[in-house]
C-alpha atoms as a PDB file:
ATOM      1  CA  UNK A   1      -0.734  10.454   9.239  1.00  0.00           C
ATOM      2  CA  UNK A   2      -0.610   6.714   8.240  1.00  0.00           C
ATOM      3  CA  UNK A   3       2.732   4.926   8.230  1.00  0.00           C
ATOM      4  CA  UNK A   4       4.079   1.057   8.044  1.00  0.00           C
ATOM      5  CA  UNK A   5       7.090   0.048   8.424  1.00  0.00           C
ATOM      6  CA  UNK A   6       7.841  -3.296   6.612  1.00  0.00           C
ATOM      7  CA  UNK A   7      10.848  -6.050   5.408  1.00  0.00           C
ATOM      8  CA  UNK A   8      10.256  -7.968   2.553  1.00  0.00           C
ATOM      9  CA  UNK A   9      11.366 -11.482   2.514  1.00  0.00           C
ATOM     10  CA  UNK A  10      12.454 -12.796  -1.003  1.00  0.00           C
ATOM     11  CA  UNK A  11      10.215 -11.534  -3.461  1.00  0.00           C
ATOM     12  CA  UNK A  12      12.254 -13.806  -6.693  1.00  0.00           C
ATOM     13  CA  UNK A  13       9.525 -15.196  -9.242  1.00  0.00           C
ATOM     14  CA  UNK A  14       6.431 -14.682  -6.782  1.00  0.00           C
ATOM     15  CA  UNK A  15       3.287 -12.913  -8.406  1.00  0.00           C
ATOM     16  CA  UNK A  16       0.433 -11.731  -6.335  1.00  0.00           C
ATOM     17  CA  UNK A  17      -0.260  -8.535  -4.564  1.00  0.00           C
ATOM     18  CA  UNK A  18      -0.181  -6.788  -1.218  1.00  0.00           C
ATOM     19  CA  UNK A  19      -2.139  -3.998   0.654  1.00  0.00           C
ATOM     20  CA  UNK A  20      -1.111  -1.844   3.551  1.00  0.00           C
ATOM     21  CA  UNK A  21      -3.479   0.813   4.075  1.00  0.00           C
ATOM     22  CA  UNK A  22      -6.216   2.487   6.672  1.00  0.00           C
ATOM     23  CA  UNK A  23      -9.916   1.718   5.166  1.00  0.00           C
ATOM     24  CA  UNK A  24     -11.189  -1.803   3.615  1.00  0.00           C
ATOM     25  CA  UNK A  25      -9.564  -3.564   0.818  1.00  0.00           C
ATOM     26  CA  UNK A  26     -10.823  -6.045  -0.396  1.00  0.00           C
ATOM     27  CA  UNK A  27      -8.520  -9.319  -1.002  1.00  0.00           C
ATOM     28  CA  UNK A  28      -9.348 -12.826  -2.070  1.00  0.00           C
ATOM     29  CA  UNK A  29      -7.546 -15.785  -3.597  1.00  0.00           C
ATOM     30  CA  UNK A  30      -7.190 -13.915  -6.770  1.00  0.00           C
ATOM     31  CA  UNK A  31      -5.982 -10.474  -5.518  1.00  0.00           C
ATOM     32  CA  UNK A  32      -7.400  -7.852  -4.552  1.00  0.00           C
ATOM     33  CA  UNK A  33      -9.800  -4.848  -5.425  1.00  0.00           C
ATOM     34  CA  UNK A  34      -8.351  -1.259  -4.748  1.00  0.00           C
ATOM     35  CA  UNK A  35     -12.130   0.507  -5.728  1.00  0.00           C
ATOM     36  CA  UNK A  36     -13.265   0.483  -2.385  1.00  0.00           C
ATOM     37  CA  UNK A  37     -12.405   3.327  -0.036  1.00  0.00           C
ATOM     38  CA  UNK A  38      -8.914   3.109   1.268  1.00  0.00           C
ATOM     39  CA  UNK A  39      -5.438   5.441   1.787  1.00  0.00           C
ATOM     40  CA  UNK A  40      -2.222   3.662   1.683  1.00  0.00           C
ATOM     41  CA  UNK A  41      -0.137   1.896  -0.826  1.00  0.00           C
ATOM     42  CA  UNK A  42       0.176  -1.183  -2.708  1.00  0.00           C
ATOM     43  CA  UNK A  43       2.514  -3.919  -4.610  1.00  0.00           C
ATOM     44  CA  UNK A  44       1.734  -5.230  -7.652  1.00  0.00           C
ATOM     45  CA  UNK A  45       3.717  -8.501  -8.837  1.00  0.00           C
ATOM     46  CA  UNK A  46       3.583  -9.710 -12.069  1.00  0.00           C
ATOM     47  CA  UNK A  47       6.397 -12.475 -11.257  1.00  0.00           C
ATOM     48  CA  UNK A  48       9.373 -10.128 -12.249  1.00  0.00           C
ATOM     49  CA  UNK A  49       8.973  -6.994 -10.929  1.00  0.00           C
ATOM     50  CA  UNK A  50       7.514  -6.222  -7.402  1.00  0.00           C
ATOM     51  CA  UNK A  51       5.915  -2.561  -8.164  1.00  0.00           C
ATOM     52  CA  UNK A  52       4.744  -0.248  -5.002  1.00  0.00           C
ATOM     53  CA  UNK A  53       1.862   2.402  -5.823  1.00  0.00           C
ATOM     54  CA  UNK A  54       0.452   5.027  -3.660  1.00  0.00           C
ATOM     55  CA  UNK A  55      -3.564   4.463  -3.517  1.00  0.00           C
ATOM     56  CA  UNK A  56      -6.373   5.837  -2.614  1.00  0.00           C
ATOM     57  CA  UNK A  57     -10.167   4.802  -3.599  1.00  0.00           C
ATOM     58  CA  UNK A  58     -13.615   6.299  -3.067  1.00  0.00           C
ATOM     59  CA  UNK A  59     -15.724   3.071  -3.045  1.00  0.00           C
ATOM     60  CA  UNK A  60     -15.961   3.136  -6.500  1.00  0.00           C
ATOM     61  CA  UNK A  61     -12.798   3.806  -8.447  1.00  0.00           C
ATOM     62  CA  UNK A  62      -9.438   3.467  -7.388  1.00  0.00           C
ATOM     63  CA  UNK A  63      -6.659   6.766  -8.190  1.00  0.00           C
ATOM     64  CA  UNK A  64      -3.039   5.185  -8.133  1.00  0.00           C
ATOM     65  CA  UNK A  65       0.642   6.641  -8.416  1.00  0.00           C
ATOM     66  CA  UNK A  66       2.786   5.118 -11.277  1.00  0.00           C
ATOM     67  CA  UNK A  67       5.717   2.892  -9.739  1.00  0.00           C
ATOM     68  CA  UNK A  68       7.152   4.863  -6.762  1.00  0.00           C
ATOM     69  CA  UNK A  69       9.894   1.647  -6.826  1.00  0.00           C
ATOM     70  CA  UNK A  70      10.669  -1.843  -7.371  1.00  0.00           C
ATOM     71  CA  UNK A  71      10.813  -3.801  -4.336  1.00  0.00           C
ATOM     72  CA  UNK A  72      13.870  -6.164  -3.810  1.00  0.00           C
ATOM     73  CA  UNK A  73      14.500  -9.081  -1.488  1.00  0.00           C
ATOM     74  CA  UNK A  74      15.382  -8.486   1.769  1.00  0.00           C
ATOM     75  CA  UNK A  75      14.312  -4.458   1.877  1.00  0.00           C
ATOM     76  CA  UNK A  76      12.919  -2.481   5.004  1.00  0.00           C
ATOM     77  CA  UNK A  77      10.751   0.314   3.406  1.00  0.00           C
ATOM     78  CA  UNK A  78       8.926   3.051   5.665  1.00  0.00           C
ATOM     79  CA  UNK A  79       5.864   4.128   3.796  1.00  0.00           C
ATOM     80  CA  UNK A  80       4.090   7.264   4.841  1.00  0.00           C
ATOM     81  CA  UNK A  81       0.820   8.630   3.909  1.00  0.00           C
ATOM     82  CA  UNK A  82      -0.524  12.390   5.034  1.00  0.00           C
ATOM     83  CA  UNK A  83      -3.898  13.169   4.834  1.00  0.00           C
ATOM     84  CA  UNK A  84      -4.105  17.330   3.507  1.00  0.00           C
ATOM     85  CA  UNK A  85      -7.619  18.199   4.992  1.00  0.00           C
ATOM     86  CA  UNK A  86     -10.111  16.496   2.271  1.00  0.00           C
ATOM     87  CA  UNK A  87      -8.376  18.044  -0.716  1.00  0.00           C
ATOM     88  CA  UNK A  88      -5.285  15.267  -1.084  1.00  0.00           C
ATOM     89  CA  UNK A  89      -2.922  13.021  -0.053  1.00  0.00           C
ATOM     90  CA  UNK A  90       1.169  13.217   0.583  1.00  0.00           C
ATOM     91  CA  UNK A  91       3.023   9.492   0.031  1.00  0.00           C
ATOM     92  CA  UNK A  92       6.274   9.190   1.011  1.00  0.00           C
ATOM     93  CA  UNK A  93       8.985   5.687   1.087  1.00  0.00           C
ATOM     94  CA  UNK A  94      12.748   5.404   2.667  1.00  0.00           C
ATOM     95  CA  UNK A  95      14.278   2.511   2.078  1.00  0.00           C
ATOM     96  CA  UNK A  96      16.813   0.400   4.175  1.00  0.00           C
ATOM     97  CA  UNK A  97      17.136   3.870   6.438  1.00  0.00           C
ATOM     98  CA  UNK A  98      17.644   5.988   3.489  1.00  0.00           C
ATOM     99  CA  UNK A  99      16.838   9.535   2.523  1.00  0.00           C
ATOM    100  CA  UNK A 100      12.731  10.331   2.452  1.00  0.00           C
ATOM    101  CA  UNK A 101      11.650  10.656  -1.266  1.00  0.00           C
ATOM    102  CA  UNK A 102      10.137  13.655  -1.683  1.00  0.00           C
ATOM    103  CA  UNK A 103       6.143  13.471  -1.783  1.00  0.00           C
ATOM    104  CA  UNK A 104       4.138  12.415  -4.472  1.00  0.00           C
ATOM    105  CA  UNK A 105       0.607  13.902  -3.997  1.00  0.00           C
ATOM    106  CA  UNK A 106      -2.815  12.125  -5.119  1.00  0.00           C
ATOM    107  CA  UNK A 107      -5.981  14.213  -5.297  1.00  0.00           C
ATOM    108  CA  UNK A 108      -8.607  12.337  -7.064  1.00  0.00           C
ATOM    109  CA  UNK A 109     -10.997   9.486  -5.444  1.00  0.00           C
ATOM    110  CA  UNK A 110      -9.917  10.505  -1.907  1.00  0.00           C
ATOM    111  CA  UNK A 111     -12.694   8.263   0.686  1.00  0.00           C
ATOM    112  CA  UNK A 112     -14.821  10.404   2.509  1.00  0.00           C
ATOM    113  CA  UNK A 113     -13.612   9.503   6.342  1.00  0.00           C
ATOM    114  CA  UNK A 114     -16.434   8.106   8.128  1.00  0.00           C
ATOM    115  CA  UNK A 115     -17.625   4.844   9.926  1.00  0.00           C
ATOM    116  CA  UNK A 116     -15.567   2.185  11.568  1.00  0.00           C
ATOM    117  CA  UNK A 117     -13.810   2.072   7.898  1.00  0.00           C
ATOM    118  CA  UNK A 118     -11.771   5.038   7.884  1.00  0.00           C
ATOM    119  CA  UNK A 119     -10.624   3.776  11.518  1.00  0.00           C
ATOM    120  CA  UNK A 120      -9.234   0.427  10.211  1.00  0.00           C
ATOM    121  CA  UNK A 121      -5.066  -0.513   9.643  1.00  0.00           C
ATOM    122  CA  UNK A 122      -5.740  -2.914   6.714  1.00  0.00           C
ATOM    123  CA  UNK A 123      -2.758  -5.412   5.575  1.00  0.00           C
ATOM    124  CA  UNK A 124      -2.710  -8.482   3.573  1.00  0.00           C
ATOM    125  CA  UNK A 125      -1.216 -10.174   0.841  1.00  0.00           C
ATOM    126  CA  UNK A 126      -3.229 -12.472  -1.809  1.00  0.00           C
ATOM    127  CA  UNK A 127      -0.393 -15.062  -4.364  1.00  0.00           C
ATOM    128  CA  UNK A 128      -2.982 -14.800  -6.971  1.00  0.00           C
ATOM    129  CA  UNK A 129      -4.335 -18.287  -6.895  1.00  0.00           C
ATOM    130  CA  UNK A 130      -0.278 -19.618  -7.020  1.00  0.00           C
ATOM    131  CA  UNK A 131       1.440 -21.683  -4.817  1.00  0.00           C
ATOM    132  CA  UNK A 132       4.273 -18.869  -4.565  1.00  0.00           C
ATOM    133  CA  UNK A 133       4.427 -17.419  -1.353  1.00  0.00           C
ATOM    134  CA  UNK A 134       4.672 -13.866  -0.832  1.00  0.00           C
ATOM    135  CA  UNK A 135       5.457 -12.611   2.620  1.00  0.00           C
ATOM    136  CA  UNK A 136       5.786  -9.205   4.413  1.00  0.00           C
ATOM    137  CA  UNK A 137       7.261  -8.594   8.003  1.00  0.00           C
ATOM    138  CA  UNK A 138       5.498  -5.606   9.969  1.00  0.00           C
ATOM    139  CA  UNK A 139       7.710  -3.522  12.262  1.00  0.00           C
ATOM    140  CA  UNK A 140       5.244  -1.111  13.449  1.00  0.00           C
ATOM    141  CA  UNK A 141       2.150   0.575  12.082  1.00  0.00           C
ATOM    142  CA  UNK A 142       1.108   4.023  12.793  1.00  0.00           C
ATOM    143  CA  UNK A 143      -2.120   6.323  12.673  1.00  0.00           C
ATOM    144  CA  UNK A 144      -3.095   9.576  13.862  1.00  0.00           C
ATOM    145  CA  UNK A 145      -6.735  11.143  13.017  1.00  0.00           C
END
C-alpha cells in the first residue's frame, strides 16, 4: 500500500507536470518520463486543466488511467495505490475529506519489484521549461511492502 496525502496551492494558468509515486521517475526541465518502472499517480497540466492519472510503468512503457479528476486550487487529495500480488494495481483519491472513489484497477506494465527502486517514495514537479510555478504541499506519505 502506497499513499500521499497532498494540498495543491493555486494551480490557475500553470502547465507542467507532477509525480508522486514509489519507483524512479524520471523528471527534468521539460517534464517528465512515466516509461520507467514506477506505481503511483500523476498530473498532467496543459495550462487549463490540471488532470490526475493513475500510473504504472515497466521500464519501458508507461500504462495510465484516463482523468480520475481535475485538480482545483486549494484541494487536499489522499491518493492511494494497492499493490494485488503481481497481477494489478487498485488507485483510489478523496478529496477535501470526502467519500473514497471506488477503485480503478491497472493491470498492464506493472514493474517487477526489485532493487533499491521499488523501495523509493518518488515526488517532484517539473513547469515544463516555464516560469509558472507549480507547487504541491505533502502531508504525509505512506508505504508498506
Amino acid at each position: 500500500v502506497f499513499s500521499v496525502q497532498i494540498a495543491t496551492g493555486n494551480t490557475a494558468t500553470n502547465t507542467g507536470s507532477a509525480s508522486w509515486s514509489i519507483g524512479n521517475v524520471t523528471v527534468g526541465g521539460t517534464g517528465h518520463t512515466f516509461t520507467t518502472s514506477h506505481i503511483g499517480f500523476k498530473m498532467v497540466s496543459n495550462g487549463t486543466n490540471h488532470q490526475l492519472f493513475a500510473t504504472q510503468g515497466d521500464g519501458t512503457t508507461e500504462n495510465a488511467s484516463s482523468s480520475l479528476l481535475n485538480i482545483a486550487s486549494n484541494d487536499n487529495l489522499d491518493l492511494i495505490a494497492v499493490v494485488n500480488g503481481t497481477s494489478s494495481v487498485d488507485y483510489y483519491t478523496r478529496v477535501r475529506g470526502g467519500t473514497l472513489s471506488a477503485a480503478t484497477n491497472l493491470t498492464a506494465n506493472l514493474p517487477t519489484a526489485t532493487g533499491a527502486a521499488a523501495e523509493n517514495i518518488h515526488c517532484s514537479v517539473s513547469n515544463r521549461s516555464t516560469a509558472n510555478t507549480i507547487a504541491y504541499d505533502l502531508f504525509g506519505v505512506h508505504y508498506v511492502r
